[in-house]
Protein backbone atom coordinates (compact mmCIF):
# COMPACT_ATOMS: atom_id res chain seq x y z
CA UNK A 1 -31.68 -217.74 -15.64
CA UNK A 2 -30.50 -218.94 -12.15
CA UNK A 3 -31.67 -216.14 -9.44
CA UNK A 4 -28.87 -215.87 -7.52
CA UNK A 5 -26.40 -215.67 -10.58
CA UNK A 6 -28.42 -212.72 -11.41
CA UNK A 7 -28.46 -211.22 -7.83
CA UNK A 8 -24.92 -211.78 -7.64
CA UNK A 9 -24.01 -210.15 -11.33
CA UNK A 10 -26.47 -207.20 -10.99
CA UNK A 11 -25.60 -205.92 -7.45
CA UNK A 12 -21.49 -206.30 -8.95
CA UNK A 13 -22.68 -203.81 -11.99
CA UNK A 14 -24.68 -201.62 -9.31
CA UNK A 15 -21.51 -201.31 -6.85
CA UNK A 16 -19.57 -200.53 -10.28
CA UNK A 17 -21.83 -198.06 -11.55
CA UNK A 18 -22.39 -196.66 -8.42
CA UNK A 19 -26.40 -197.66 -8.56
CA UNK A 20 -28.18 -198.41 -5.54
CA UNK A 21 -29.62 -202.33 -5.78
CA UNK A 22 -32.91 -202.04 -4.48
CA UNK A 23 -35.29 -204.74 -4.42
CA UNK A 24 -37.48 -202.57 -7.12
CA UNK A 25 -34.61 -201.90 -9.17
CA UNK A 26 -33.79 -205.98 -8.95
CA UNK A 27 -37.20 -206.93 -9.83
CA UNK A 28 -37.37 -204.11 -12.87
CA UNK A 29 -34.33 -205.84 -13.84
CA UNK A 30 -35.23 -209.47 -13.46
CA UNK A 31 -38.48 -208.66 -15.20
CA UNK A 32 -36.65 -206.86 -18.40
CA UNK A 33 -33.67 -209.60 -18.80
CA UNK A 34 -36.00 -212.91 -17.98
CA UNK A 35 -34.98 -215.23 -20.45
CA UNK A 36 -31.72 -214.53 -21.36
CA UNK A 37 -29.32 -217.74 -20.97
CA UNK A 38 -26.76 -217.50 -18.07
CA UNK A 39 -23.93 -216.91 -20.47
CA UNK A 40 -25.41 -214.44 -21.84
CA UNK A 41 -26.61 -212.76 -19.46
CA UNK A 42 -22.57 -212.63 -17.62
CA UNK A 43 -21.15 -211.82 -21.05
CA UNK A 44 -23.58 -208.81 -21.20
CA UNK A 45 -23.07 -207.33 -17.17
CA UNK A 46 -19.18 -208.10 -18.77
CA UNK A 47 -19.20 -205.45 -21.69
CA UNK A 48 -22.28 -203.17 -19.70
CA UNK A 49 -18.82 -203.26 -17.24
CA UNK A 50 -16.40 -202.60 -20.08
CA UNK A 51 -18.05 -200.38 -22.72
CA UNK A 52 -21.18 -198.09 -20.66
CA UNK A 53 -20.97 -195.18 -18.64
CA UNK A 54 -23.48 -195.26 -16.85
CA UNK A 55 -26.14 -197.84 -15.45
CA UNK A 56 -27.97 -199.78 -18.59
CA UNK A 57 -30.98 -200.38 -18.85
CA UNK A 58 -32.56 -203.96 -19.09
CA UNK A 59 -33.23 -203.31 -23.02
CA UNK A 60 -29.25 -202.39 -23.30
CA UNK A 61 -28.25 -205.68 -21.09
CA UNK A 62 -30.23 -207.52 -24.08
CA UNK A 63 -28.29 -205.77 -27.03
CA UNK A 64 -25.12 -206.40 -25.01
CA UNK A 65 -26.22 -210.26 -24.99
CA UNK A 66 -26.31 -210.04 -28.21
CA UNK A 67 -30.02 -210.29 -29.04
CA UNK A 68 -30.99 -208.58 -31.82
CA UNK A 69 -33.26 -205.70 -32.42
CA UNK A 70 -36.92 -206.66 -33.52
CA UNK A 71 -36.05 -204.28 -36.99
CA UNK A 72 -32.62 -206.70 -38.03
CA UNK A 73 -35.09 -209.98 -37.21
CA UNK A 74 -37.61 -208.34 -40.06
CA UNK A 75 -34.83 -207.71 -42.84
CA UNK A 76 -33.24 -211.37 -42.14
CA UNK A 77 -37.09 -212.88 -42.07
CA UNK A 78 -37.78 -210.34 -45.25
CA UNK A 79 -34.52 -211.98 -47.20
CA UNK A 80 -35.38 -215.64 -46.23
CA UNK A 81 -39.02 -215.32 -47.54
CA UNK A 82 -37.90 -213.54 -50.76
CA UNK A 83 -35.69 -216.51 -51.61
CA UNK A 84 -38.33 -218.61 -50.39
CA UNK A 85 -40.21 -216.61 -53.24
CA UNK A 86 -38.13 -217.71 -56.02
CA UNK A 87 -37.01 -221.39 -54.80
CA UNK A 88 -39.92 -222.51 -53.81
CA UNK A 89 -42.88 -220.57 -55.60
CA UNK A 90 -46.72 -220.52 -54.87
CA UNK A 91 -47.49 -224.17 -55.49
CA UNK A 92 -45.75 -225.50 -52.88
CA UNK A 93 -46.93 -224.93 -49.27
CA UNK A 94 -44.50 -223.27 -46.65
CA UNK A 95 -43.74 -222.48 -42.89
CA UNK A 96 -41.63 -219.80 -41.82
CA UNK A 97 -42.69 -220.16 -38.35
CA UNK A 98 -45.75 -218.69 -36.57
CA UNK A 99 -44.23 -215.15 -36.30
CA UNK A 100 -43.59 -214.65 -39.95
CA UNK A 101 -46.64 -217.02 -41.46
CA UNK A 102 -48.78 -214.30 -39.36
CA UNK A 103 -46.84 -211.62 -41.06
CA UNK A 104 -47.62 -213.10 -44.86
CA UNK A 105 -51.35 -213.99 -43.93
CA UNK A 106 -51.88 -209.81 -42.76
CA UNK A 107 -50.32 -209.45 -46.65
CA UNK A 108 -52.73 -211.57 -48.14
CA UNK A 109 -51.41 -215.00 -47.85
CA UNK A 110 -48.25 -217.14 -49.76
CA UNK A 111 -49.65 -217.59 -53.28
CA UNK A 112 -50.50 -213.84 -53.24
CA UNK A 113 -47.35 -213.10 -51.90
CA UNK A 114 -45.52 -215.04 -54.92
CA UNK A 115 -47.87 -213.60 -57.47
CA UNK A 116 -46.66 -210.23 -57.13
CA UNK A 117 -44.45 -208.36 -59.45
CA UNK A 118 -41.38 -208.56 -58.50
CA UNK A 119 -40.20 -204.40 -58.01
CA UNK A 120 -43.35 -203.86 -56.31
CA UNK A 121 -42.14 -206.75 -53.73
CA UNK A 122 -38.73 -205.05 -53.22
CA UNK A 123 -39.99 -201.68 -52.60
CA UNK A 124 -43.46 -201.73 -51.00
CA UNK A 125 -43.19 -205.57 -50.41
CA UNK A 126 -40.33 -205.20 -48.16
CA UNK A 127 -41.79 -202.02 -46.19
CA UNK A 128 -44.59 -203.65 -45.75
CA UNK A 129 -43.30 -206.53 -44.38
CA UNK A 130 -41.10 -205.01 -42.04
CA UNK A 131 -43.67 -202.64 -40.21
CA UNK A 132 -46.04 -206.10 -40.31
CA UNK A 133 -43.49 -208.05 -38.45
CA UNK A 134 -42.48 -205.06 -36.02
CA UNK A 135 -46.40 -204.57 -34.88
CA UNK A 136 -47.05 -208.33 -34.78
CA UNK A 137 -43.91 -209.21 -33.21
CA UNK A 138 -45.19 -208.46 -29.63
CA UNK A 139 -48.21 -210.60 -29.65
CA UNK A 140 -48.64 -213.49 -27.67
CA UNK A 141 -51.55 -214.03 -29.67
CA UNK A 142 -50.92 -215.00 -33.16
CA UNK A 143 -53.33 -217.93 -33.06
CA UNK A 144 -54.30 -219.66 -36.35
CA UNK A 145 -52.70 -216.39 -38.46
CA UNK A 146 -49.19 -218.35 -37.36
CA UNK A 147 -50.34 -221.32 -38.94
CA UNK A 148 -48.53 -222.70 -41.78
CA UNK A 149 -49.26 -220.82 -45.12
CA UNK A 150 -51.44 -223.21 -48.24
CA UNK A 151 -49.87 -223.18 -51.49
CA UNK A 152 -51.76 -223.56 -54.84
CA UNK A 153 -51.26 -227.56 -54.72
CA UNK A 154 -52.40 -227.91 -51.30
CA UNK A 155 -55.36 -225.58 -52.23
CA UNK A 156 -56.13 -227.46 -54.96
CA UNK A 157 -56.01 -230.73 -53.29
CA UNK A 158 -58.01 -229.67 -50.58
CA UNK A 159 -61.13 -228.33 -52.71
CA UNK A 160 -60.69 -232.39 -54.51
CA UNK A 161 -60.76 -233.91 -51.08
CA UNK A 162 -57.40 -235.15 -51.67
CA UNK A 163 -54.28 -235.77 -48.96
CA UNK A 164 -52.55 -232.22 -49.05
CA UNK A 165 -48.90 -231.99 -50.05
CA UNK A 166 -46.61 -232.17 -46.76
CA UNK A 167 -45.86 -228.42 -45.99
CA UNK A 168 -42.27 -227.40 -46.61
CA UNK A 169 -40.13 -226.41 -43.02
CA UNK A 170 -38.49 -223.06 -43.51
CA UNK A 171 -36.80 -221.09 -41.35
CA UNK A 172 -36.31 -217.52 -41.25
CA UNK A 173 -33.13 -217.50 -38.96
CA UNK A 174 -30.05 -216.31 -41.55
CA UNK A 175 -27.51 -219.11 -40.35
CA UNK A 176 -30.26 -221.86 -41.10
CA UNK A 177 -30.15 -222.88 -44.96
CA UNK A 178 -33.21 -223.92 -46.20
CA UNK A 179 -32.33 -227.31 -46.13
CA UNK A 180 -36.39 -228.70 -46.69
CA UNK A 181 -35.27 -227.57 -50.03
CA UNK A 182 -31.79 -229.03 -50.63
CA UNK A 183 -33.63 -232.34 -50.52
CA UNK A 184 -35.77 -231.65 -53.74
CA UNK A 185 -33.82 -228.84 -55.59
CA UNK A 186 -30.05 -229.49 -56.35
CA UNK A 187 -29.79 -225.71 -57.54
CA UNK A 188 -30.16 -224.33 -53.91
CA UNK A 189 -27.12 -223.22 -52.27
């Protein structure tokens, strides 16, 4: 984000919200919004402007940017693995990303993932999942647990000392189809 766009947009929303825009209350603000694109960031000061009362807070300049809460990333990552589940099954090997491989591995991995029954995945599956994903979501440090996740074939081929199968790329954003699998199965929509 360029500095002075930010300088320039905050101290307009301070004057508007009546908020002095003190160096500290800059830098608390610079710290909390860092990364949002420049777009983003205007559209958000725009509707903080048009739809707040008061003076938001960094975390509300995000939602108003449109970034979504850490909860809605876990149901969309929860649906994409679940129809990961059924497409692709526990012989082929996936990645979700490092995020949500992490998240699998702390369940006990893909092909124990795929192997279980399928109400107890809805219900406790899901839950447990979701509170995964929230508490690993904030680490920096996911390591090797964000590697990509070994299905039976790989496994297999591994233990022979053969060439592993080439993972399948997955991706848990919703408006990404899983188009590693488009190229194999004809029934995916």
């Amino acid at each position: 984000m360029d500095p002075v766009r930010f300088d320039t947009l905050m101290r307009a929303l301070c004057a508007a919200k009546r908020a002095e825009a003190t160096e500290a209350l800059l830098m608390g603000y610079w710290m909390g919004c860092k990364g949002i694109p420049d777009d983003e960031f205007t559209k958000s000061i725009e509707r903080a402007l048009q739809e707040t009362d008061g003076m938001p807070s960094p975390h509300q300049l995000r939602m108003l940017a449109g970034e979504e809460q850490v909860e809605t990333k876990a149901i969309r990552a929860w649906a994409t693995v679940l129809r990961s589940i059924g497409a692709v099954g526990s012989y082929q090997s996936v990645d979700f990303g490092p995020l949500v491989n992490a998240v699998i591995r702390a369940m006990g991995g893909w092909v124990e993932l795929c192997g279980r029954d399928s109400e107890e995945l809805r219900e406790w599956g899901r839950k447990d999942f979701e509170a995964t994903y929230k508490r690993l979501a904030g680490s920096q440090f996911l390591g090797e647990m964000g590697g990509h996740l070994a299905g039976i074939h790989e496994r297999t081929n591994k233990a022979l000392g053969c060439v592993p199968d080439p993972v399948k790329l997955l991706d848990a954003k919703p408006a990404v189809k899983l188009l590693a699998l488009t190229a194999e199965r004809k029934d995916i929509t």
